[in-house]
Protein backbone atom coordinates (compact mmCIF):
# COMPACT_ATOMS: atom_id res chain seq x y z
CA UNK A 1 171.88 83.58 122.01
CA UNK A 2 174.22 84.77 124.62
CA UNK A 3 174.78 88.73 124.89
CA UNK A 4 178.05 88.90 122.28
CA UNK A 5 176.13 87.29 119.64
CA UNK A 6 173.30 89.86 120.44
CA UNK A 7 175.63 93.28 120.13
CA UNK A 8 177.22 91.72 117.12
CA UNK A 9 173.74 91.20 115.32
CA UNK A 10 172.33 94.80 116.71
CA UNK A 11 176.19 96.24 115.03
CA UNK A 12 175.76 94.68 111.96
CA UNK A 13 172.45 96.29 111.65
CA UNK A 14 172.69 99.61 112.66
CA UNK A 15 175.75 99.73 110.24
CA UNK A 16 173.52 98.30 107.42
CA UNK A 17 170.99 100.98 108.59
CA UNK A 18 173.89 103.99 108.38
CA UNK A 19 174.79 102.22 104.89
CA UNK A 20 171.17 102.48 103.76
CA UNK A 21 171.09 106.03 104.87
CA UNK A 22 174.61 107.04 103.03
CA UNK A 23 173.39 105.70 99.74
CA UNK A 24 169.84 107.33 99.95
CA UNK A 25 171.56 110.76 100.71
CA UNK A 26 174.57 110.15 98.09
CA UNK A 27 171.80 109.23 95.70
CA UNK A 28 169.98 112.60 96.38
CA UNK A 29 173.04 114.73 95.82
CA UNK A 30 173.82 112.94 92.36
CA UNK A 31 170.51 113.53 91.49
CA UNK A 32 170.83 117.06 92.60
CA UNK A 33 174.04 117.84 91.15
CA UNK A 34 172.41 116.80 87.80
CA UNK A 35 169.83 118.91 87.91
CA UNK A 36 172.01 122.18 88.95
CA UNK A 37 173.94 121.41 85.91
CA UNK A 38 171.03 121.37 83.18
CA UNK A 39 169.87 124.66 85.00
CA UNK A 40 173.03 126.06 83.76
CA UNK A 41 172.94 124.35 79.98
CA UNK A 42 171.89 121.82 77.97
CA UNK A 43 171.26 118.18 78.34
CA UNK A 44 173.35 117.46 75.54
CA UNK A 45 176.54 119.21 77.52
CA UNK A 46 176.54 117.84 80.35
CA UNK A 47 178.92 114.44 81.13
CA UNK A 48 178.78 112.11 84.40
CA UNK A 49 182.22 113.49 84.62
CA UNK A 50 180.85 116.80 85.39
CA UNK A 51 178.03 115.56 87.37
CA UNK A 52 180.65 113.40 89.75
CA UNK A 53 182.68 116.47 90.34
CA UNK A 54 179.56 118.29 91.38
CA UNK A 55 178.52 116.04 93.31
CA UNK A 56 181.60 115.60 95.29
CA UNK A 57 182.24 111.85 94.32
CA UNK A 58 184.32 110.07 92.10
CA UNK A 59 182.70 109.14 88.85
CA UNK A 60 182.97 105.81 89.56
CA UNK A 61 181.12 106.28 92.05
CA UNK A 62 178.29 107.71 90.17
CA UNK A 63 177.83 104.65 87.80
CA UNK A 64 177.10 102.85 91.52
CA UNK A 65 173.94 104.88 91.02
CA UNK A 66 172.98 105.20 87.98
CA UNK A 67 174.77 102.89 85.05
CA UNK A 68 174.94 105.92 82.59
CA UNK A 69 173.72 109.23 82.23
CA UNK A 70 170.10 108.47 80.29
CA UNK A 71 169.59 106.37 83.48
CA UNK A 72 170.10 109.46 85.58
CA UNK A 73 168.40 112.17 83.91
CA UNK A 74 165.70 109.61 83.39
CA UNK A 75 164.92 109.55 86.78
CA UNK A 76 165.27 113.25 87.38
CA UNK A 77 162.57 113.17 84.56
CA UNK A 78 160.06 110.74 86.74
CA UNK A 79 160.83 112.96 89.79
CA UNK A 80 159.48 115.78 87.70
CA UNK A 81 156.88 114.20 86.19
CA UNK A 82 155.78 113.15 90.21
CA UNK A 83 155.64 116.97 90.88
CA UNK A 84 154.28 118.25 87.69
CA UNK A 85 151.19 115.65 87.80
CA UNK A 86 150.57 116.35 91.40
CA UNK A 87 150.41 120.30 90.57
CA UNK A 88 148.26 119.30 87.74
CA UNK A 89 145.63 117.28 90.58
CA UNK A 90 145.27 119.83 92.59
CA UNK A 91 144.82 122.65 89.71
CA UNK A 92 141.74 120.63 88.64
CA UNK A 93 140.37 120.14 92.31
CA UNK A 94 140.51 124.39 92.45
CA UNK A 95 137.47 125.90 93.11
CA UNK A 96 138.90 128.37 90.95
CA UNK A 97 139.44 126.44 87.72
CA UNK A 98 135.30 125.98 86.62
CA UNK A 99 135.72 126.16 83.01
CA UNK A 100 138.43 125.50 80.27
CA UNK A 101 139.86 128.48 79.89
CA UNK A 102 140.41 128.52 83.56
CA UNK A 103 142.23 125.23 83.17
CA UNK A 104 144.35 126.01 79.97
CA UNK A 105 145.72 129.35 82.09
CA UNK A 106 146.98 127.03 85.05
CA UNK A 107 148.15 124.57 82.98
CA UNK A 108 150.36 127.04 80.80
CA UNK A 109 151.38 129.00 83.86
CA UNK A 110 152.27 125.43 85.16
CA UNK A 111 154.62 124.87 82.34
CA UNK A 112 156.15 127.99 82.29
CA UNK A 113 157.55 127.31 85.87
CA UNK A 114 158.97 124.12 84.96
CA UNK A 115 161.42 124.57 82.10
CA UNK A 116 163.84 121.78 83.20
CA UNK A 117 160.74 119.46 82.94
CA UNK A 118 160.43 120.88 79.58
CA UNK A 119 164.15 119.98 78.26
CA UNK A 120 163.66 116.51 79.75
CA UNK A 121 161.03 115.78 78.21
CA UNK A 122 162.34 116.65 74.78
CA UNK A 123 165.07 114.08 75.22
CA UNK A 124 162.90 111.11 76.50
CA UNK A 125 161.82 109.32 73.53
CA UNK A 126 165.17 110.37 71.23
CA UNK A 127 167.85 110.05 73.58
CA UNK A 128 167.08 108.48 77.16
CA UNK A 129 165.17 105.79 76.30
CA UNK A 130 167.68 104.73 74.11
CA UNK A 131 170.34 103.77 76.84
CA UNK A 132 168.57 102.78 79.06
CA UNK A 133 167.90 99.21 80.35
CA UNK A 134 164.61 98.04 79.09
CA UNK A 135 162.93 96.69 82.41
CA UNK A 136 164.06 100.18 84.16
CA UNK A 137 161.95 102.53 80.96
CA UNK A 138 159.09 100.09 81.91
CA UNK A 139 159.36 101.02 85.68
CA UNK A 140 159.03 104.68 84.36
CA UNK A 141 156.40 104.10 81.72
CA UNK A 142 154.23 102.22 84.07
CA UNK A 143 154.30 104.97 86.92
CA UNK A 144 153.46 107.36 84.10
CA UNK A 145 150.59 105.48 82.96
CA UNK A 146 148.91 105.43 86.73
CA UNK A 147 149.36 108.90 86.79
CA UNK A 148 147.98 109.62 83.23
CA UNK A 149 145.19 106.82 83.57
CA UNK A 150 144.13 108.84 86.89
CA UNK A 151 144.45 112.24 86.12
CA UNK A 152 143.08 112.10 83.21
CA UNK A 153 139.60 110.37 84.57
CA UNK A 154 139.97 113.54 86.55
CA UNK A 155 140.13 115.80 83.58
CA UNK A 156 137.23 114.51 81.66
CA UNK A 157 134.68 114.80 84.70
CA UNK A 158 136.00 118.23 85.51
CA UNK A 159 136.13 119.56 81.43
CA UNK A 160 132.85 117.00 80.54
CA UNK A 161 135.10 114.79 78.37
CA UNK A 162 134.12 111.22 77.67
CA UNK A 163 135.45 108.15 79.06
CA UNK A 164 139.30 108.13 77.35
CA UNK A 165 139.77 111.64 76.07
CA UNK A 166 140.99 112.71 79.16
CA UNK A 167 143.98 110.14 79.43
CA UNK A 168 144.59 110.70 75.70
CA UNK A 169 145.10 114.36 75.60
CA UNK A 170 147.43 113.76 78.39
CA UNK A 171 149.38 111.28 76.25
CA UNK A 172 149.19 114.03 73.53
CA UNK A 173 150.82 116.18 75.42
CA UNK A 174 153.48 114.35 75.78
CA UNK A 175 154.43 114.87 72.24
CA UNK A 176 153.10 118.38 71.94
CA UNK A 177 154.69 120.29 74.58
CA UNK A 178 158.21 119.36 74.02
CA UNK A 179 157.84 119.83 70.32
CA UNK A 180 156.73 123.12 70.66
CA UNK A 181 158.95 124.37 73.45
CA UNK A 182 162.13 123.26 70.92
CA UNK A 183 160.35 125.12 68.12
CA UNK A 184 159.60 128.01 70.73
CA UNK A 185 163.15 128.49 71.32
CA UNK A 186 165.83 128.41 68.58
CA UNK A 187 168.91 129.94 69.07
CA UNK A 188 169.21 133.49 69.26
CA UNK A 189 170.67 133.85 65.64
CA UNK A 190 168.66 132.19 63.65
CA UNK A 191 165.48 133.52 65.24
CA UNK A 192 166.76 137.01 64.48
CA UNK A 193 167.31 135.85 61.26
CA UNK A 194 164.22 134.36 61.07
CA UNK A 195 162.64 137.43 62.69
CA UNK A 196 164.17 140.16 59.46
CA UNK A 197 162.65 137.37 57.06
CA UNK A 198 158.67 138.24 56.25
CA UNK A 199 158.57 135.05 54.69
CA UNK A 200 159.67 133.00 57.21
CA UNK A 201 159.19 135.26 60.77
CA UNK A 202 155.94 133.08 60.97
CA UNK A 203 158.39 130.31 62.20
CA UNK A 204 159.09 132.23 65.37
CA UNK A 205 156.31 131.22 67.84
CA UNK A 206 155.20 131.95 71.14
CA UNK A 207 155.11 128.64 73.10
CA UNK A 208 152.26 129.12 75.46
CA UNK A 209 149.66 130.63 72.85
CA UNK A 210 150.37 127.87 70.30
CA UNK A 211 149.77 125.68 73.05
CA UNK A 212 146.41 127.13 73.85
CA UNK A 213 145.58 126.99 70.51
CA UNK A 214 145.97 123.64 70.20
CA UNK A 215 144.85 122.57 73.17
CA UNK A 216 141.00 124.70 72.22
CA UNK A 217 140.94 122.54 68.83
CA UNK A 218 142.11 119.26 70.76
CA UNK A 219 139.61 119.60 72.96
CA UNK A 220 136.53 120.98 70.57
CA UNK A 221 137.54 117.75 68.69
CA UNK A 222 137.20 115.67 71.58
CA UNK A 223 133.77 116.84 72.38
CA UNK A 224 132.58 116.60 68.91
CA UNK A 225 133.58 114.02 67.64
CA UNK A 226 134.18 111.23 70.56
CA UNK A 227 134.77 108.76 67.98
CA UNK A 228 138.26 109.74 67.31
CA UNK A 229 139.38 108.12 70.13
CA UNK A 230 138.58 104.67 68.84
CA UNK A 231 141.26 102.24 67.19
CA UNK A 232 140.54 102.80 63.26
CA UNK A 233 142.18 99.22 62.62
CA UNK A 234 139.28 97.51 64.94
């Protein structure tokens, strides 16, 4: 190889190396723009339009990335997940957290910190999946399971669960806490309304203590009657 042919290969890599970087870091600010906009309002609001603009690119450009908007807030939800289940590791590896009620304090402090998690994960299953290519939800679904197959092994030595009802009450949750934080919060009109109503003010609820209530009976059922956990169709 004489010495041309060797700067022209080293070129052509460094500029596939500065290429690489560029799309990692115009990645990160779509990504970021994204999730400044559902700080300010709702999922349902926002447009890849918006999230271009914010981002500083054209919104072309944006579907280079991600091919439409489930498949980016879809992956703002697995980054969040990644933080929320590594938060939830090292609560249970806390001295500090030695019983349940120890546990069901971090974990709702937890969730109270993370209310864009919260909004995500009340669109997954109606809205995101739904647009989404089908190999690309199983990418997500499978890192998700890892995380819920470990953790919860984690859980049930740390709570004295058996074998399974840790990972299940972590799939639970996937369906409880969104549903309650939507219930939790409706819009400032009808929940005054709701509030003047005797009848009906019991429809106003305080996400984090209908949580733990849940969460106490979940778990009392778990330790009481293990069987639950089995298939009833086998």
């Amino acid at each position: 190889m004489t010495h041309g042919q060797q700067s022209s290969r080293q070129d052509r890599s460094g500029r596939r190396a500065v290429s690489a970087d560029l799309k990692d870091r115009r990645r990160s600010e779509i990504l970021a723009a994204a999730l400044r906009l559902l700080s300010e309002r709702p999922y349902a609001a926002i447009t890849m339009s918006e999230v271009a603009a914010a981002a500083g690119v054209a919104k072309g450009t944006s579907y280079l990335y991600f091919p439409t908007r489930e498949a980016l807030f879809l992956q703002l939800l697995a980054e969040h997940y990644l933080g929320w289940f590594d938060a939830f590791d090292a609560q249970l590896q806390a001295s500090a957290v030695t019983n349940l009620d120890g546990w069901i304090d971090g974990l709702l402090q937890d969730f109270a910190r993370r209310p864009l998690l919260l909004q995500l994960m009340g669109v997954l299953h109606a809205v995101l999946e739904h647009n989404v290519p089908v190999a690309e939800v199983l990418v997500f679904k499978r890192q998700l399971a890892q995380r819920v197959t470990a953790s919860g092994a984690a859980l049930e030595q740390r709570l004295q669960l058996s074998p399974g009802a840790g990972s299940r009450l972590l799939l639970w949750l996937q369906a409880i806490v969104p549903g309650l934080a939507q219930m939790a919060a409706p819009p400032a009109p009808l929940r005054a309304a709701l509030l003047a109503a005797p009848d009906l003010s019991g429809f106003v609820i305080d996400f984090s203590a209908e949580l733990r209530r849940l969460l106490l009976a979940l778990i009392a059922g778990l330790r009481t009657c293990p069987e639950t956990l089995h298939d009833p169709r086998a």
